[in-house]
N, C-alpha and C. Protein backbone atom coordinates (compact mmCIF):
# COMPACT_ATOMS: atom_id res chain seq x y z
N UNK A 1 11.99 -22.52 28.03
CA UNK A 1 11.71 -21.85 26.77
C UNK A 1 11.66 -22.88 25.66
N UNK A 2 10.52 -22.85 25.22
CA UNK A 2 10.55 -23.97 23.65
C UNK A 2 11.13 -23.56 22.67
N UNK A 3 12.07 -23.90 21.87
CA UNK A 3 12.70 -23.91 20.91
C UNK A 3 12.36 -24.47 19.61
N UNK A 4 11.76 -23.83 18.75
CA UNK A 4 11.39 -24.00 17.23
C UNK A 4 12.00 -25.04 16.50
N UNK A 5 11.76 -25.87 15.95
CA UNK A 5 12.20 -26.74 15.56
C UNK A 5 12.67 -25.86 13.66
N UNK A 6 14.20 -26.49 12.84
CA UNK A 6 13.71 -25.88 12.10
C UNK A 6 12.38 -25.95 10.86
N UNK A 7 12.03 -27.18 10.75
CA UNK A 7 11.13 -27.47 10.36
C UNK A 7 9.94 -26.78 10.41
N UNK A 8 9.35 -26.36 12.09
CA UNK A 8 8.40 -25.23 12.63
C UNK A 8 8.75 -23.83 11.72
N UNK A 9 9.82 -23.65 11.91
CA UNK A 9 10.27 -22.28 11.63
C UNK A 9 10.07 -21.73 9.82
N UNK A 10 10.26 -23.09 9.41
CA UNK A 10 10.02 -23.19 7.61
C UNK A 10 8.58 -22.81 7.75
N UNK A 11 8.18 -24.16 8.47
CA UNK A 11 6.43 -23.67 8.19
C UNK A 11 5.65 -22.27 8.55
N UNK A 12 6.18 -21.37 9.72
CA UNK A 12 5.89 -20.15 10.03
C UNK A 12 6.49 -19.03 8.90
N UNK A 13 7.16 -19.01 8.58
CA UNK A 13 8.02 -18.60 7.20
C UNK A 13 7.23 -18.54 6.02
N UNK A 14 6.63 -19.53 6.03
CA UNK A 14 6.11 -19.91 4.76
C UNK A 14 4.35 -19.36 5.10
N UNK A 15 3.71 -19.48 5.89
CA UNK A 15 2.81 -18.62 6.07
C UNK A 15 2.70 -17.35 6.26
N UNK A 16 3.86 -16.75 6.85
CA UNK A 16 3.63 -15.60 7.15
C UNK A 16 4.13 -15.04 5.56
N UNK A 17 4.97 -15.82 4.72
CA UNK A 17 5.21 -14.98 3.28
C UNK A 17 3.19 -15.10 2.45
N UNK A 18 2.72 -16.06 3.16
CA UNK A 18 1.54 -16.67 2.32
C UNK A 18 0.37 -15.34 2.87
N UNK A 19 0.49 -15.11 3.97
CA UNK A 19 0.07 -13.68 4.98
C UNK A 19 -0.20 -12.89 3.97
N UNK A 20 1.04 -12.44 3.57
CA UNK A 20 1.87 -10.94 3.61
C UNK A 20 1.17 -11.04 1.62
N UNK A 21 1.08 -12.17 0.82
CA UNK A 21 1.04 -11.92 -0.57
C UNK A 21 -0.64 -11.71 -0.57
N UNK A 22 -1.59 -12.65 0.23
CA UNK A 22 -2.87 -12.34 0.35
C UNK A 22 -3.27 -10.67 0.91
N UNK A 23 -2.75 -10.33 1.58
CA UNK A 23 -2.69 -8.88 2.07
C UNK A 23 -2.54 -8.14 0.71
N UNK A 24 -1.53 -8.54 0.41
CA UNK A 24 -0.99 -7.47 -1.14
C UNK A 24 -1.90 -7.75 -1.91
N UNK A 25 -2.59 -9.13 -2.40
CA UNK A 25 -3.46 -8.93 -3.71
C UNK A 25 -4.64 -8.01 -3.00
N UNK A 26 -4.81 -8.35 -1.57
CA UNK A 26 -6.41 -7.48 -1.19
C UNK A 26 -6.43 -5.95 -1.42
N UNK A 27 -5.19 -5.52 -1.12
CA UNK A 27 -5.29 -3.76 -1.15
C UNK A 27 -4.51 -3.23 -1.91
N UNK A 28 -3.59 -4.18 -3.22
CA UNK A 28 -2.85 -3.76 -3.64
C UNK A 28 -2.82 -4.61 -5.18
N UNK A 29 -3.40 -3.54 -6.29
CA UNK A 29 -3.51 -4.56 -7.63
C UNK A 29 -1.77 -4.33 -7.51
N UNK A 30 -1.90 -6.00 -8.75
CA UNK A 30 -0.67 -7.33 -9.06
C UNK A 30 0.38 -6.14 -10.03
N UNK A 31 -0.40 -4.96 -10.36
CA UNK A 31 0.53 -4.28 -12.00
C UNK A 31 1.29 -3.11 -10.60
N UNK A 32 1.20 -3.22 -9.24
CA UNK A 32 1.80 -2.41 -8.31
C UNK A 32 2.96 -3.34 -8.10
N UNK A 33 2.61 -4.50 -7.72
CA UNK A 33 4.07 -5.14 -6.43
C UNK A 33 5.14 -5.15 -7.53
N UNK A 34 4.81 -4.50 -8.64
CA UNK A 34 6.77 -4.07 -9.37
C UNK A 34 6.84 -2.97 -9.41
N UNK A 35 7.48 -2.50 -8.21
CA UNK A 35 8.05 -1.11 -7.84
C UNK A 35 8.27 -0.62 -8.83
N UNK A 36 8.85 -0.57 -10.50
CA UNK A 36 9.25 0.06 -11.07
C UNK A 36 8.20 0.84 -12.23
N UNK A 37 7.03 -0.11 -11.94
CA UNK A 37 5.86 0.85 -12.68
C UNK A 37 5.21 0.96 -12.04
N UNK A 38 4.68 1.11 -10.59
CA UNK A 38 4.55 2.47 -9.70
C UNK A 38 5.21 3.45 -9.54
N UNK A 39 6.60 3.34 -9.39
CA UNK A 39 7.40 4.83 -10.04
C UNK A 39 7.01 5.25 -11.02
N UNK A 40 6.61 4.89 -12.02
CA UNK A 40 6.89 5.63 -13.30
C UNK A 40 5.86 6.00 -13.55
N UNK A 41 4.22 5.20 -12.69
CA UNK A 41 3.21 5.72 -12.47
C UNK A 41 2.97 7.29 -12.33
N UNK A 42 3.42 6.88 -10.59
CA UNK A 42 3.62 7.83 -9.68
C UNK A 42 4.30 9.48 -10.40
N UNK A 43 5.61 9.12 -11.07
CA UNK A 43 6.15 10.19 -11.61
C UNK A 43 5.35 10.74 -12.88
N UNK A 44 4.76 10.05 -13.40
CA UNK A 44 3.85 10.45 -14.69
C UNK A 44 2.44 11.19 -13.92
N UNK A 45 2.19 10.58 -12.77
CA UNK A 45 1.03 11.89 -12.10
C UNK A 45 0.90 12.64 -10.80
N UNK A 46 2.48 13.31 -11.41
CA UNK A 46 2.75 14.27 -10.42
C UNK A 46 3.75 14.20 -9.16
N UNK A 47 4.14 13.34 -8.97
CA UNK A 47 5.37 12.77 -7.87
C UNK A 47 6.60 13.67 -8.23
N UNK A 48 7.50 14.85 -7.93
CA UNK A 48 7.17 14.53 -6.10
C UNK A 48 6.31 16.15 -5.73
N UNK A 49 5.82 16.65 -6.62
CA UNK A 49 4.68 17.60 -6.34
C UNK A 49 3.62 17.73 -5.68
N UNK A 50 2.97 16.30 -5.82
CA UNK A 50 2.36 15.97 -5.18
C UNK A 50 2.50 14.36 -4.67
N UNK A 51 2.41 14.64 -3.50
CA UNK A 51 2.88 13.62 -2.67
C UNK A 51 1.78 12.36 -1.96
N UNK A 52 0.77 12.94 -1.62
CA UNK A 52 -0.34 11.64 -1.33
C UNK A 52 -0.90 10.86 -2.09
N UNK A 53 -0.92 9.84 -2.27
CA UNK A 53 -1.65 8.74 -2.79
C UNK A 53 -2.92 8.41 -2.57
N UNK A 54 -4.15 8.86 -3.56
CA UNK A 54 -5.15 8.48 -2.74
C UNK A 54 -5.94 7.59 -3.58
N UNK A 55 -6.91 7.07 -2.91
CA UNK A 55 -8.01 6.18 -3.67
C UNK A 55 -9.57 6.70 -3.85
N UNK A 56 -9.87 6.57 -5.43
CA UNK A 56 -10.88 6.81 -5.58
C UNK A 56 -12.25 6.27 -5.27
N UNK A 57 -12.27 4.63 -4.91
CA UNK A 57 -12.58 4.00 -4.30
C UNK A 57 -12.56 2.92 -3.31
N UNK A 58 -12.48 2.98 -2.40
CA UNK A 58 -11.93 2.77 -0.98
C UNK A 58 -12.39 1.38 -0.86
N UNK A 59 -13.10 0.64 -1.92
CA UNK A 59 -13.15 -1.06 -1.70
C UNK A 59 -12.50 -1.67 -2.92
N UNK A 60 -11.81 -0.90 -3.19
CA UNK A 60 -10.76 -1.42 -4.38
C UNK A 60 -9.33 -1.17 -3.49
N UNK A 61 -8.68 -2.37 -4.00
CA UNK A 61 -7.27 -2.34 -4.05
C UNK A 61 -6.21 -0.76 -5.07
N UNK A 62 -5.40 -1.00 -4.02
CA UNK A 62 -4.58 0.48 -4.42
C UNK A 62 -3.95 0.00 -5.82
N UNK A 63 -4.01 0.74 -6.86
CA UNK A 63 -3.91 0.65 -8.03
C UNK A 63 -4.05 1.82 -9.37
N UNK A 64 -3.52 1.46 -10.21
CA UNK A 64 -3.11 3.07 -11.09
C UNK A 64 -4.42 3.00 -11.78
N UNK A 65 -5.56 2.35 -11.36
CA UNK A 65 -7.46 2.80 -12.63
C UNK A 65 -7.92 3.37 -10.99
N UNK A 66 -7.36 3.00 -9.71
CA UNK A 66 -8.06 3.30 -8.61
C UNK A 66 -7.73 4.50 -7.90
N UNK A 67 -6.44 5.27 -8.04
CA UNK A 67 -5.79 5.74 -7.21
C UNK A 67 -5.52 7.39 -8.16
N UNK A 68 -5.26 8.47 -7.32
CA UNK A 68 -4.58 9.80 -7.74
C UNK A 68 -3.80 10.35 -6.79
N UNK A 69 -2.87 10.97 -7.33
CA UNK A 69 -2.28 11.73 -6.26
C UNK A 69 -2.47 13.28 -5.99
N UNK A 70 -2.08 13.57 -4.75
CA UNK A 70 -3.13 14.94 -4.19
C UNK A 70 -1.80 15.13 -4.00
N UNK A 71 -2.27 17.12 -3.24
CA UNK A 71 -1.55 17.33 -2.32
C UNK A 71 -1.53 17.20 -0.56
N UNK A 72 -0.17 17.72 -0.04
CA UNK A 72 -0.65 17.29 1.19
C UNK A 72 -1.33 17.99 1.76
N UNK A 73 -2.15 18.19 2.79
CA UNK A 73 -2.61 18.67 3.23
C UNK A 73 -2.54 18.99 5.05
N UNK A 74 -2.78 20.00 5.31
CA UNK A 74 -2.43 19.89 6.86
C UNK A 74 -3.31 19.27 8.16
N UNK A 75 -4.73 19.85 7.48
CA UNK A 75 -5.74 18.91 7.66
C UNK A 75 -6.16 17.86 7.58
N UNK A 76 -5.63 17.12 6.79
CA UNK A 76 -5.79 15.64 5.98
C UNK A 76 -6.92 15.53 5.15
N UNK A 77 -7.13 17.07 4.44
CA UNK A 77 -8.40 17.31 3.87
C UNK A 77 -9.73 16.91 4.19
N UNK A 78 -10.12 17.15 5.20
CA UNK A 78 -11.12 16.42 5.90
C UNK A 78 -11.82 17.46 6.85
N UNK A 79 -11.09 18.83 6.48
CA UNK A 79 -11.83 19.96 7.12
C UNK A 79 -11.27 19.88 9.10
N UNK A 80 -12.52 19.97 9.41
CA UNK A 80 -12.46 20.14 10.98
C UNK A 80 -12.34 18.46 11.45
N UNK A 81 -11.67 18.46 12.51
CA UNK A 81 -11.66 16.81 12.84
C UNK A 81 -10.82 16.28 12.20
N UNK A 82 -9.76 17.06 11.43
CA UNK A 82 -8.93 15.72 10.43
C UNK A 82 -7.85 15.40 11.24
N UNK A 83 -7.14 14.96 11.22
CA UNK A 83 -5.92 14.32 11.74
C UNK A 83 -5.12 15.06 12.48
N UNK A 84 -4.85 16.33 12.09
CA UNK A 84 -3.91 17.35 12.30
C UNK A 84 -5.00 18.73 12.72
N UNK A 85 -5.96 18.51 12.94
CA UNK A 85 -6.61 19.99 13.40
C UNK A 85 -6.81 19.62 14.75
């Protein structure tokens, strides 16, 4: 079994945080990754009444000019074929 050097282990560390922040800017605008004004978002349109998060346009990053919240639905609003029918 090969054993990581820690040096290796910094450098995997350090990409996978480098991963994980490119991921976030792609599907997720910068005024989100502070949890505390997405709450206050969230609670200003409708949380916890309505509970899904959705996007108005689906090649934009999730974000409060991109996003509304619905209700749930059992269907996944999608009629026949949705998730749950």
């Amino acid at each position: 079994m090969n054993e990581l050097t820690q040096l290796d282990e910094e450098r995997l560390t350090f990409r996978h945080r480098k991963l994980r922040l490119m991921v976030r800017e792609r599907y997720l605008d910068h005024v989100w990754l502070n949890y505390d004004v997405f709450k206050a978002w969230a609670m200003e349109n409708g949380y916890p009444e309505l509970r899904n998060l959705r996007q108005k346009d689906k090649t934009k990053p999730f974000g409060p000019k991109n996003c509304f919240m619905a209700r749930a639905s059992l269907n996944g609003a999608k009629g026949k074929g949705g998730r749950f029918s």
